[in-house]
PDB file of N, CA and C in Angstrom:
ATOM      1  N   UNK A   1     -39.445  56.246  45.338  1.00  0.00           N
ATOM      2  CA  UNK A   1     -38.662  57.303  44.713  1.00  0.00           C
ATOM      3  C   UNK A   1     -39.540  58.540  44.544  1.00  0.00           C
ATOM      4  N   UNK A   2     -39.161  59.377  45.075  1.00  0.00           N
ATOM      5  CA  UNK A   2     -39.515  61.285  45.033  1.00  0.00           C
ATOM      6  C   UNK A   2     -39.275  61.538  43.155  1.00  0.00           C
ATOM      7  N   UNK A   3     -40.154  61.601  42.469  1.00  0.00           N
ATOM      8  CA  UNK A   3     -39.948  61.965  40.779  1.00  0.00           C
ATOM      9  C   UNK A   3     -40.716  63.072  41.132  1.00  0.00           C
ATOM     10  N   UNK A   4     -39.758  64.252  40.894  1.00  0.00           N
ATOM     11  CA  UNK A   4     -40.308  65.456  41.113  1.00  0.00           C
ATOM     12  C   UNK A   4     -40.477  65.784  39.169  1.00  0.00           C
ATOM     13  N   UNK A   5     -41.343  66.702  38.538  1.00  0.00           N
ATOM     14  CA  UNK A   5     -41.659  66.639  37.413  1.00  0.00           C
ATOM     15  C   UNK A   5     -42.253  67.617  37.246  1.00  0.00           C
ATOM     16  N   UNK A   6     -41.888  68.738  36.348  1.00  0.00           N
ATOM     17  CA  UNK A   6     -42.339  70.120  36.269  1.00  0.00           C
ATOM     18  C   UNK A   6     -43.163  70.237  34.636  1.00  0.00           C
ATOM     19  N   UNK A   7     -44.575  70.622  34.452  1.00  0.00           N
ATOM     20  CA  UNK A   7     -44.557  70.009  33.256  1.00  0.00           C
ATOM     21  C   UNK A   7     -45.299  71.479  32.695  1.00  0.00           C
ATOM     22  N   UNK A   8     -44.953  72.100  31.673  1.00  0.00           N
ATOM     23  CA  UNK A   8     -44.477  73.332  31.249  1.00  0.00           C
ATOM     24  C   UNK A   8     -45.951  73.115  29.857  1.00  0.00           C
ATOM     25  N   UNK A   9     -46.651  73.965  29.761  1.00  0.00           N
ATOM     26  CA  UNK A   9     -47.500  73.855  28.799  1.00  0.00           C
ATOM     27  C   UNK A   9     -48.218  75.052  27.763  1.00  0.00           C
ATOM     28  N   UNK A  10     -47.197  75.123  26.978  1.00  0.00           N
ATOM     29  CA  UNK A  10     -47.479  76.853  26.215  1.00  0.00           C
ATOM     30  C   UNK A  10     -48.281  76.784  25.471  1.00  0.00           C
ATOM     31  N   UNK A  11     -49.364  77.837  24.893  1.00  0.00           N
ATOM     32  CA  UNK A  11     -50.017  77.533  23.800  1.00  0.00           C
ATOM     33  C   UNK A  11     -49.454  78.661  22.784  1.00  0.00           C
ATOM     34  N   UNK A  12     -50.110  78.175  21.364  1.00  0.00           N
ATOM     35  CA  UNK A  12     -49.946  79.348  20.538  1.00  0.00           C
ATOM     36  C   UNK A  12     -48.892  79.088  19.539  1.00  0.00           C
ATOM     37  N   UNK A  13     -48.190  80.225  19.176  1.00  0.00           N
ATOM     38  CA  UNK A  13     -47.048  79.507  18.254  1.00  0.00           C
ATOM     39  C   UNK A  13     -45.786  79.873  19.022  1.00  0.00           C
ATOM     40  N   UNK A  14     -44.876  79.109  18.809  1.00  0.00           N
ATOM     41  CA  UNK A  14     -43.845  78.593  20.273  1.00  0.00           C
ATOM     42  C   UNK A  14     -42.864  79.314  19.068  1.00  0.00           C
ATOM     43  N   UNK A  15     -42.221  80.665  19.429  1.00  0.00           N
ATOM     44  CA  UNK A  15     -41.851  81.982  18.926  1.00  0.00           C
ATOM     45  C   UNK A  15     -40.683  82.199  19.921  1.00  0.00           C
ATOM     46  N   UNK A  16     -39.845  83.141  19.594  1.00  0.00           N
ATOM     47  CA  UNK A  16     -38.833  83.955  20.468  1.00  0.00           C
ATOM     48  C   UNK A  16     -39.231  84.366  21.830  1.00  0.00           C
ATOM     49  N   UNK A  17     -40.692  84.908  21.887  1.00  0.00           N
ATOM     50  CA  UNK A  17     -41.187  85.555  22.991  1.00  0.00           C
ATOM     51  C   UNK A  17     -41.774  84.011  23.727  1.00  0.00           C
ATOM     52  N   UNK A  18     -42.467  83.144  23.075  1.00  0.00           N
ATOM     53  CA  UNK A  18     -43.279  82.042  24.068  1.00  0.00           C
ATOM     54  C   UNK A  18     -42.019  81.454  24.551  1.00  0.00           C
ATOM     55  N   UNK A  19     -40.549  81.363  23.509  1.00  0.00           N
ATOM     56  CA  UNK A  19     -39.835  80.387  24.075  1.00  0.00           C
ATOM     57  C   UNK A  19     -38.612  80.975  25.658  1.00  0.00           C
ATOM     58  N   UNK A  20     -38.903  82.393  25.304  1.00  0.00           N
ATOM     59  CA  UNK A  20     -38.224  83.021  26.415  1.00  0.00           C
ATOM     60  C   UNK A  20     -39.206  82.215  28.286  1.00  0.00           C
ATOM     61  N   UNK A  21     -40.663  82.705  27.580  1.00  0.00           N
ATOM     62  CA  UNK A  21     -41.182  82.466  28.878  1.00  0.00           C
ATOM     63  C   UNK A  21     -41.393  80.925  29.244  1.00  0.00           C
ATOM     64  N   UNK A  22     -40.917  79.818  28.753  1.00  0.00           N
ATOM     65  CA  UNK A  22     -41.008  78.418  29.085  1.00  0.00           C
ATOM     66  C   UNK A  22     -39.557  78.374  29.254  1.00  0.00           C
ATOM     67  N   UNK A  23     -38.510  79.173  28.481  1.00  0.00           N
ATOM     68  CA  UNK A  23     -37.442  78.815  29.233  1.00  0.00           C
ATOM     69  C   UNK A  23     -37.333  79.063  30.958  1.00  0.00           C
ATOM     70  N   UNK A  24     -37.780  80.716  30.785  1.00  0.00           N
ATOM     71  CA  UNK A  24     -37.548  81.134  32.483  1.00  0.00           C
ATOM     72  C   UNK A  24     -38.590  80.339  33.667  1.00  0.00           C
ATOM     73  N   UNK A  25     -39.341  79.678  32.569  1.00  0.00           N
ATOM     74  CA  UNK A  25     -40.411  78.744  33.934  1.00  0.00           C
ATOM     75  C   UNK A  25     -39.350  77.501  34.210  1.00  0.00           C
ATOM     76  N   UNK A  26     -38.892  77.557  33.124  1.00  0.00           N
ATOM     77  CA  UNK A  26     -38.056  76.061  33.284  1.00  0.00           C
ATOM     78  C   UNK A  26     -36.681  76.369  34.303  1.00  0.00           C
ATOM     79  N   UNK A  27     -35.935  77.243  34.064  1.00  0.00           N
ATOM     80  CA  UNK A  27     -35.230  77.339  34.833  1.00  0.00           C
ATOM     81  C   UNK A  27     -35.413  77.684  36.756  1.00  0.00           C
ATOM     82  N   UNK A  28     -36.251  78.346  36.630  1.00  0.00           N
ATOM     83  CA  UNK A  28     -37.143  78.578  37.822  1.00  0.00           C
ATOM     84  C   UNK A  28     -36.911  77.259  38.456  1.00  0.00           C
ATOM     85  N   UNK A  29     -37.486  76.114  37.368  1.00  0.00           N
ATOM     86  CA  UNK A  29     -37.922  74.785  37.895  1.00  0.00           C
ATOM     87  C   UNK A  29     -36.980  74.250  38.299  1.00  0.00           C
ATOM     88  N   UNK A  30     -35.862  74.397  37.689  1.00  0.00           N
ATOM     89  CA  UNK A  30     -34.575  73.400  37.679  1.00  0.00           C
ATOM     90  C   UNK A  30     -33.962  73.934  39.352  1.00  0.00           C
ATOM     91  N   UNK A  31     -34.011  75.965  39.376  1.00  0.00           N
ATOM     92  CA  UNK A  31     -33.304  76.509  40.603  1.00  0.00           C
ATOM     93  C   UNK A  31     -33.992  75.691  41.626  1.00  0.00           C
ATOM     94  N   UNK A  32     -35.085  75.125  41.459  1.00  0.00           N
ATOM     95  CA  UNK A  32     -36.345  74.750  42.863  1.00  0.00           C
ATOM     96  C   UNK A  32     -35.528  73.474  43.100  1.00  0.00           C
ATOM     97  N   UNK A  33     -34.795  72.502  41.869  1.00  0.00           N
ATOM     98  CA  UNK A  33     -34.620  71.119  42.337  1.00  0.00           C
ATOM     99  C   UNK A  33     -35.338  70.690  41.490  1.00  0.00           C
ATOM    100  N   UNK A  34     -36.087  70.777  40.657  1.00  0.00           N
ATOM    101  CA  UNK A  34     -36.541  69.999  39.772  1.00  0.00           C
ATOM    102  C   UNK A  34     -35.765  69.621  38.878  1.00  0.00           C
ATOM    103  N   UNK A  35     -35.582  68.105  38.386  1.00  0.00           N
ATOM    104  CA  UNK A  35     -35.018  67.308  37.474  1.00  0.00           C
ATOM    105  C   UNK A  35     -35.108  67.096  36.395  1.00  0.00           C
ATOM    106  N   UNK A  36     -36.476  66.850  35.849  1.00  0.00           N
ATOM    107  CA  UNK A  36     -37.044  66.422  34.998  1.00  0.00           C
ATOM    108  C   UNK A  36     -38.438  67.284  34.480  1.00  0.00           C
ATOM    109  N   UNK A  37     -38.081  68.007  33.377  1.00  0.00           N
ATOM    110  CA  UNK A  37     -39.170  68.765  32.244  1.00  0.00           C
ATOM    111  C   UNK A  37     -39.574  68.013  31.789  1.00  0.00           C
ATOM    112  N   UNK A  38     -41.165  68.525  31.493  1.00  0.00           N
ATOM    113  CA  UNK A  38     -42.054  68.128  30.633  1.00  0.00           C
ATOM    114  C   UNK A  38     -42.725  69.186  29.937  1.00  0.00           C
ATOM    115  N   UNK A  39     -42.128  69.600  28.497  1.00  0.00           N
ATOM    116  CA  UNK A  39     -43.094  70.545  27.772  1.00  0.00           C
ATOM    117  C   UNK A  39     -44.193  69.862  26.977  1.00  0.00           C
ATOM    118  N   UNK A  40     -44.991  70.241  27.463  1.00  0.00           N
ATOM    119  CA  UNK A  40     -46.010  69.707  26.320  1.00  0.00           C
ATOM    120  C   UNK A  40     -46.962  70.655  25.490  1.00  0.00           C
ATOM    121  N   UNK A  41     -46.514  70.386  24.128  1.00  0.00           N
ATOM    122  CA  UNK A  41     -46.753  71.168  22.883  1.00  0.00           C
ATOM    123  C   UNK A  41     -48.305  70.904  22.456  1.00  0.00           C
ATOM    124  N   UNK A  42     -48.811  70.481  22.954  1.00  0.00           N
ATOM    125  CA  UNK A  42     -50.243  70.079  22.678  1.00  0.00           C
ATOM    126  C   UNK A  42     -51.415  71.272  22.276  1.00  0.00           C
ATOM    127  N   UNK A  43     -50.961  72.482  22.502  1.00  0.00           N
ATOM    128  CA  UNK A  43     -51.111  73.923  22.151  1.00  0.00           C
ATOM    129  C   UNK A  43     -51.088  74.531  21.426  1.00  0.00           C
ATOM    130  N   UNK A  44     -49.591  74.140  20.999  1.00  0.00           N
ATOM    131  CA  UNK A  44     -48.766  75.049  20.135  1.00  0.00           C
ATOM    132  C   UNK A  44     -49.313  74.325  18.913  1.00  0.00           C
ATOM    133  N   UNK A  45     -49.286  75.855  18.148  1.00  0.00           N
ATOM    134  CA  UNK A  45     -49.425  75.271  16.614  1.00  0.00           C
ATOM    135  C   UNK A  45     -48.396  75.225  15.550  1.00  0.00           C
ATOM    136  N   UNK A  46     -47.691  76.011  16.175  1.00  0.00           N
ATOM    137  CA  UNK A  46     -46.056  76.448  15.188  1.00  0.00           C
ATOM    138  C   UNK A  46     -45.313  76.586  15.816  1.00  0.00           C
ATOM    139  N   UNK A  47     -43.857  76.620  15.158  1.00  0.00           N
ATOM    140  CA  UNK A  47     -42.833  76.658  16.196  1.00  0.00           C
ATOM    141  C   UNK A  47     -41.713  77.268  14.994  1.00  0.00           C
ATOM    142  N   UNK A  48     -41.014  78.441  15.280  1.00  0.00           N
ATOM    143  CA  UNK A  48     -40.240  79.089  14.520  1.00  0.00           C
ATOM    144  C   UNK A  48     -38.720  78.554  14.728  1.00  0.00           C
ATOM    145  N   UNK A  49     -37.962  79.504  14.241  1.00  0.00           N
ATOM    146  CA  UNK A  49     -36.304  79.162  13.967  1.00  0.00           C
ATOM    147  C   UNK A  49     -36.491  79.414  15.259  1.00  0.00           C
ATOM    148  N   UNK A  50     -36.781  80.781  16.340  1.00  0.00           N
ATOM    149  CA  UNK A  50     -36.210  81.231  17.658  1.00  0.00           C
ATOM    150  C   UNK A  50     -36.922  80.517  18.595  1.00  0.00           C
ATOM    151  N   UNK A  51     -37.961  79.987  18.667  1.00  0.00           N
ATOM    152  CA  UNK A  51     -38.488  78.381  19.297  1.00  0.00           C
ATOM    153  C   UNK A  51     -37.683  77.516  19.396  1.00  0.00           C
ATOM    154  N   UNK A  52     -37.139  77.040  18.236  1.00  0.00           N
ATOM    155  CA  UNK A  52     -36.632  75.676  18.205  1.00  0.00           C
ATOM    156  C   UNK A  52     -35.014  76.463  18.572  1.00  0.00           C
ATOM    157  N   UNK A  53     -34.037  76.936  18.174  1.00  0.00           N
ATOM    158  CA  UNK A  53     -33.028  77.777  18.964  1.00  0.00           C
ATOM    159  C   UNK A  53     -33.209  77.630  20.543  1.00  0.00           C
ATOM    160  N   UNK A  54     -34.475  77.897  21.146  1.00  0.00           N
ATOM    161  CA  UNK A  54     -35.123  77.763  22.538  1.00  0.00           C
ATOM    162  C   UNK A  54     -35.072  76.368  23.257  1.00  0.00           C
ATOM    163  N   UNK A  55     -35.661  75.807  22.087  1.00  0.00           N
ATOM    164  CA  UNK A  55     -35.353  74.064  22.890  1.00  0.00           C
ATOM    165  C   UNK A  55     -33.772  73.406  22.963  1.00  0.00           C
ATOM    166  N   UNK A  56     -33.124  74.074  21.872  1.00  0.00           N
ATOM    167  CA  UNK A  56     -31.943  73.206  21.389  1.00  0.00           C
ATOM    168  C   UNK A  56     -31.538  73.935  23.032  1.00  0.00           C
ATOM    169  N   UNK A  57     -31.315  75.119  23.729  1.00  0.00           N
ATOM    170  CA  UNK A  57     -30.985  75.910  24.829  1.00  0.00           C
ATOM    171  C   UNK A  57     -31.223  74.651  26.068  1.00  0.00           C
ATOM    172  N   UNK A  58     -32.437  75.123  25.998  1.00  0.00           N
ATOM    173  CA  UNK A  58     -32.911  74.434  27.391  1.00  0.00           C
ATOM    174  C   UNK A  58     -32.491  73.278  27.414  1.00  0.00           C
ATOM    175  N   UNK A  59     -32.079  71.961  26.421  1.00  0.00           N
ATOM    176  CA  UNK A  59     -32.179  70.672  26.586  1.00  0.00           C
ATOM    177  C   UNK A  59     -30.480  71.099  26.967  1.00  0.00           C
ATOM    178  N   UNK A  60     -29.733  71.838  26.776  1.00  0.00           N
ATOM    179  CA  UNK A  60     -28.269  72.116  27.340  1.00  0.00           C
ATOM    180  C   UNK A  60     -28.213  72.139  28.466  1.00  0.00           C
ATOM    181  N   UNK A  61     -28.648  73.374  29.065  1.00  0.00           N
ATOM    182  CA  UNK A  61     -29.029  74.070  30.302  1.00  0.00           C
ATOM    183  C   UNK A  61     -29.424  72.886  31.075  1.00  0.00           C
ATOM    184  N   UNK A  62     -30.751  71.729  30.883  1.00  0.00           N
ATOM    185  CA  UNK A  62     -31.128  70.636  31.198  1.00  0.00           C
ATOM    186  C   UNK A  62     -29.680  69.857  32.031  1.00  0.00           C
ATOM    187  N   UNK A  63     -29.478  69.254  30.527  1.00  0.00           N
ATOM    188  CA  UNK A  63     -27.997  68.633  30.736  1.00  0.00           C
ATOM    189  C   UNK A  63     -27.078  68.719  31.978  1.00  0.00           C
ATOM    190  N   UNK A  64     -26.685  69.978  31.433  1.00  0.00           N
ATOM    191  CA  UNK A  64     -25.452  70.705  32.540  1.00  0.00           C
ATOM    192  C   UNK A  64     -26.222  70.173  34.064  1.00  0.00           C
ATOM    193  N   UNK A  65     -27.388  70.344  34.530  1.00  0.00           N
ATOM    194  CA  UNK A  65     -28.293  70.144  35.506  1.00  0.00           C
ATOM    195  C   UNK A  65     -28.131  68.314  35.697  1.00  0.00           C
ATOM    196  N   UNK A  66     -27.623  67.446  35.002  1.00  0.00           N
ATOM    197  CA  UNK A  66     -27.809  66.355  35.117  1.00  0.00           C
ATOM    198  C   UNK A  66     -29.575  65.946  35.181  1.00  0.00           C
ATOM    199  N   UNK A  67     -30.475  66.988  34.160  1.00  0.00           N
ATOM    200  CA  UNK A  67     -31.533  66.515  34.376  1.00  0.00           C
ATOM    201  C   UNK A  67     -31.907  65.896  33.242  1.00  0.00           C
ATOM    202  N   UNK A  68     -33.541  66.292  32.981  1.00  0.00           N
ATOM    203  CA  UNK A  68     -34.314  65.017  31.405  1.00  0.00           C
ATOM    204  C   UNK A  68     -35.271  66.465  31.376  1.00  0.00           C
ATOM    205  N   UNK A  69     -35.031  66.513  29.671  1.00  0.00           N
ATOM    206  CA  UNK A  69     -36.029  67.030  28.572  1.00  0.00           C
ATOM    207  C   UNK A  69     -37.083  66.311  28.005  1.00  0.00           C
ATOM    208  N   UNK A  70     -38.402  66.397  28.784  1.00  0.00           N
ATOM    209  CA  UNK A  70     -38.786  66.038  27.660  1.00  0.00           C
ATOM    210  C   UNK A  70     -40.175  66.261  26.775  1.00  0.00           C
ATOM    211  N   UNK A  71     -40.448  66.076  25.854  1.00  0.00           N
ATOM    212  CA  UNK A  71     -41.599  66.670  24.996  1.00  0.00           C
ATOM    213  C   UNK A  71     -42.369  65.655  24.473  1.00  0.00           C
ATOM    214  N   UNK A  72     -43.588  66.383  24.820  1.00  0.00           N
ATOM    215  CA  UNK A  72     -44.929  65.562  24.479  1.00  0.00           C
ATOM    216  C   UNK A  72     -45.691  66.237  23.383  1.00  0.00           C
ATOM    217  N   UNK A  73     -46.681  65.686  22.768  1.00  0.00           N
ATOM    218  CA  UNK A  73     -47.816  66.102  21.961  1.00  0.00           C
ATOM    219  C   UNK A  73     -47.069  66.884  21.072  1.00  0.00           C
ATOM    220  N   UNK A  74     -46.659  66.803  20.082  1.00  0.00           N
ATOM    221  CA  UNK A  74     -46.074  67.656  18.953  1.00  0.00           C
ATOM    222  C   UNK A  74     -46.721  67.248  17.898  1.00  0.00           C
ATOM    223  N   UNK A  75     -47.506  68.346  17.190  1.00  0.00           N
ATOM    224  CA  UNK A  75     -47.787  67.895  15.850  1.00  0.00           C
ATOM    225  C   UNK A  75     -46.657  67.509  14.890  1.00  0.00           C
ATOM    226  N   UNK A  76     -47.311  67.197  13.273  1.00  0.00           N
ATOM    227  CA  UNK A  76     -46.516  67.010  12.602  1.00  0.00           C
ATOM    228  C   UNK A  76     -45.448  68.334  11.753  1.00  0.00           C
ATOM    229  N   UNK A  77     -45.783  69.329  12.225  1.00  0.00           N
ATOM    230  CA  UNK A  77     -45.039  70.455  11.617  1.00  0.00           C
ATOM    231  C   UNK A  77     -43.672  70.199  12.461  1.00  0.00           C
ATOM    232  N   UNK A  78     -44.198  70.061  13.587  1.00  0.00           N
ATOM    233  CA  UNK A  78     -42.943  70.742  14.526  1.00  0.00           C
ATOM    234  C   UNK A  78     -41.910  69.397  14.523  1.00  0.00           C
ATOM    235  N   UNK A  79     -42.721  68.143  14.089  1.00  0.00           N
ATOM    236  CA  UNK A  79     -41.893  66.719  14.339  1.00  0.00           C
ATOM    237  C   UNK A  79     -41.099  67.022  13.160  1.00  0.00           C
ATOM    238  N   UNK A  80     -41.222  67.678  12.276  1.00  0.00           N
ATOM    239  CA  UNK A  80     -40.763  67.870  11.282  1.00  0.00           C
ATOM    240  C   UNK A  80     -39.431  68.746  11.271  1.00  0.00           C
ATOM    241  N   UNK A  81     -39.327  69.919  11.718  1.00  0.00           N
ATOM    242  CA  UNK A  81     -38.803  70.695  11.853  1.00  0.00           C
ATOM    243  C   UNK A  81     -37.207  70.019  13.111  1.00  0.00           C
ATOM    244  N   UNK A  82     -37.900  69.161  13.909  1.00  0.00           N
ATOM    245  CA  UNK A  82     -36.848  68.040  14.500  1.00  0.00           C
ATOM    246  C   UNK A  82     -36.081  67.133  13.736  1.00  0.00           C
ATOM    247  N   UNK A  83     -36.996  66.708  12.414  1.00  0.00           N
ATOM    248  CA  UNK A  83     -36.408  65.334  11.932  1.00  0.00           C
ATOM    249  C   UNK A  83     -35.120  65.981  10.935  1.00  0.00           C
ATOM    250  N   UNK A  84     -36.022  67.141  10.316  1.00  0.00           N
ATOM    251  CA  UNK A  84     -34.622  67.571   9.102  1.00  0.00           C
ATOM    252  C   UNK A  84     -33.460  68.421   9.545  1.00  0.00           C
ATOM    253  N   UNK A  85     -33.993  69.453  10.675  1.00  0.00           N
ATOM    254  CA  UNK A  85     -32.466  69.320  11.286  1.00  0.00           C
ATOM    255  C   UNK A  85     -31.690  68.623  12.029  1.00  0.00           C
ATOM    256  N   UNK A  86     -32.012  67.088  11.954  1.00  0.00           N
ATOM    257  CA  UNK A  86     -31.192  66.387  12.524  1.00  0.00           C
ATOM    258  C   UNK A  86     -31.187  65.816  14.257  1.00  0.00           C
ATOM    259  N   UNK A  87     -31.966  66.367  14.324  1.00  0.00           N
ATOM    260  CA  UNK A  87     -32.128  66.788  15.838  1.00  0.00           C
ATOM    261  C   UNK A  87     -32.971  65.375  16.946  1.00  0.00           C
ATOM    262  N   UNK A  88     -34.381  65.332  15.929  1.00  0.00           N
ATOM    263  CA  UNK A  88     -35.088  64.489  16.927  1.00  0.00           C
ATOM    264  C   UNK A  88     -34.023  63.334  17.926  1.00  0.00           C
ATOM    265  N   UNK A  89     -33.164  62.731  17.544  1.00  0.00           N
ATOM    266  CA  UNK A  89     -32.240  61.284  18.217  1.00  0.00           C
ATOM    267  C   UNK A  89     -31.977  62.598  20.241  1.00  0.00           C
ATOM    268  N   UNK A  90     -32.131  63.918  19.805  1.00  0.00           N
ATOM    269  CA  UNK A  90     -30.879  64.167  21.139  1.00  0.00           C
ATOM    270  C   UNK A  90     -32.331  64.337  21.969  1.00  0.00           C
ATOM    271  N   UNK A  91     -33.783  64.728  21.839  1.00  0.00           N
ATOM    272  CA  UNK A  91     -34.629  64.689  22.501  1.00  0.00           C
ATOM    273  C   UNK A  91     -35.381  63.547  22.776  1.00  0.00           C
ATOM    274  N   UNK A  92     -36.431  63.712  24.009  1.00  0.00           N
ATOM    275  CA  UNK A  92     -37.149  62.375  24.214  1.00  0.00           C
ATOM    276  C   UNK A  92     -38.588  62.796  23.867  1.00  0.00           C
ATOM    277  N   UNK A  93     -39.303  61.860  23.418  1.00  0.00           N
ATOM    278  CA  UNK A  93     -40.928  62.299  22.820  1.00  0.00           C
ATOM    279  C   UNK A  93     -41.791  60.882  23.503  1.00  0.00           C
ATOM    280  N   UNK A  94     -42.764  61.471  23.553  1.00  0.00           N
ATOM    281  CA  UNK A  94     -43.906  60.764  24.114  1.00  0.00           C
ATOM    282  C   UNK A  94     -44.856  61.245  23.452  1.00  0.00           C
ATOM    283  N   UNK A  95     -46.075  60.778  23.036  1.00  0.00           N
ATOM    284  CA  UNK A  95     -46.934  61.162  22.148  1.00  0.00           C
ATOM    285  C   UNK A  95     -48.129  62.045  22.995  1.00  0.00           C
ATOM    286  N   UNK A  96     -48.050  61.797  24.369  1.00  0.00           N
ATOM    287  CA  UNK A  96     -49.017  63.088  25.150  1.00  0.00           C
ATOM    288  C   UNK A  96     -48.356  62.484  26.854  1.00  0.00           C
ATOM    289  N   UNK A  97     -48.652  63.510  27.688  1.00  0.00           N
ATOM    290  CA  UNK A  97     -48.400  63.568  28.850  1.00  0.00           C
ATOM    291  C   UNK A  97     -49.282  62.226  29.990  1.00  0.00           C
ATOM    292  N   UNK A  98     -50.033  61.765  29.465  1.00  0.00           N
ATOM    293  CA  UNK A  98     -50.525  60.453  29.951  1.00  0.00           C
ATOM    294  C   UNK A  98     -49.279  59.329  29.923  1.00  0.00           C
ATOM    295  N   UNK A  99     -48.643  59.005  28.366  1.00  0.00           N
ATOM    296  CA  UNK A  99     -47.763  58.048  28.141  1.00  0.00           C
ATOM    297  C   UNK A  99     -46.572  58.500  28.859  1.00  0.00           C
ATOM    298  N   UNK A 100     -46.463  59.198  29.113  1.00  0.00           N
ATOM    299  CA  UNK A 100     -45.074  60.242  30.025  1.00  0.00           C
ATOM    300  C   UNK A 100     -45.224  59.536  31.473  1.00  0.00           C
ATOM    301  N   UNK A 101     -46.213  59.737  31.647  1.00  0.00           N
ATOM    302  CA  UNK A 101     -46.723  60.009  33.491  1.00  0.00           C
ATOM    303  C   UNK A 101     -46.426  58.138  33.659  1.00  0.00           C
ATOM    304  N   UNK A 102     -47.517  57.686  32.860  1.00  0.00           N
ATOM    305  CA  UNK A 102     -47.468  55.989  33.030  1.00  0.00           C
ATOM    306  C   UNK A 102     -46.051  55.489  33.254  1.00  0.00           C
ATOM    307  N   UNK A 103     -45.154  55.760  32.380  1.00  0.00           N
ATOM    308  CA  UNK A 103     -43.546  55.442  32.080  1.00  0.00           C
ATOM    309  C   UNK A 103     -42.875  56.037  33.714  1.00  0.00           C
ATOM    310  N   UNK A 104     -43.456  57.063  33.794  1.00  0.00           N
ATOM    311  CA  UNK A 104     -42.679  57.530  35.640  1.00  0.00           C
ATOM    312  C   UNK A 104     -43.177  56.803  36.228  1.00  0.00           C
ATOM    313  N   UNK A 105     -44.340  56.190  36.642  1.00  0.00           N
ATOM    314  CA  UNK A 105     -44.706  55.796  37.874  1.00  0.00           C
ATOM    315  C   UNK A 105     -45.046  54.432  37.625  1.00  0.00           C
ATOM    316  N   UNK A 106     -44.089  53.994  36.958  1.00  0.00           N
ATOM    317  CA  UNK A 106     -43.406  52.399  36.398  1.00  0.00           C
ATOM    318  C   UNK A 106     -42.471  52.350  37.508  1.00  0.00           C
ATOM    319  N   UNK A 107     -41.806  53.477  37.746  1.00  0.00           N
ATOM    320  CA  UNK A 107     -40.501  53.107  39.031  1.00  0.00           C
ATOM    321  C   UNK A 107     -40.674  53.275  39.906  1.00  0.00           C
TER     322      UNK A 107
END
């Protein structure tokens, strides 16, 4: 199996402006045929209302694509900011891009 896998890696605090430019890499990715995102937050130190607005986007956009979201390395601010709005159940998490990679090339 061809697991094509685009894996998106911002640093800094994941803001209106960082989340514009991981969206348009992402979509880029998706126009190419790519299926399956991998952001990994391992960077980022914060993540605002227009960040997280950004992910709730892309994991749509994803969707509609019949593809997979998914996110690695998140500290505890940002796991946070998932758990109380309710949110973490609609994303997928892996604790860093190693445990990601292992789980793909299981198939």
């Amino acid at each position: 199996m061809n697991y094509q896998v685009k894996v998106i890696q911002p640093c800094g605090n994941f803001d209106g402006r960082k989340g514009r430019q991981v969206y348009e890499e992402m979509t880029r990715a998706i126009a190419l045929g790519t299926k399956t995102i991998l952001i990994d937050f391992q960077d980022i130190t914060f993540m605002d209302s227009s960040g997280f607005g950004t992910m709730l986007l892309a994991l749509r956009i994803v969707r509609q694509k019949q593809g997979r979201l998914v996110i690695c390395s998140i500290n505890e601010q940002i796991r946070m900011i998932f758990e109380i709005s309710d949110t973490i159940k609609l994303f997928e998490f892996f604790p860093d891009q190693e445990s990601f990679l292992l789980g793909v090339n299981q198939y």
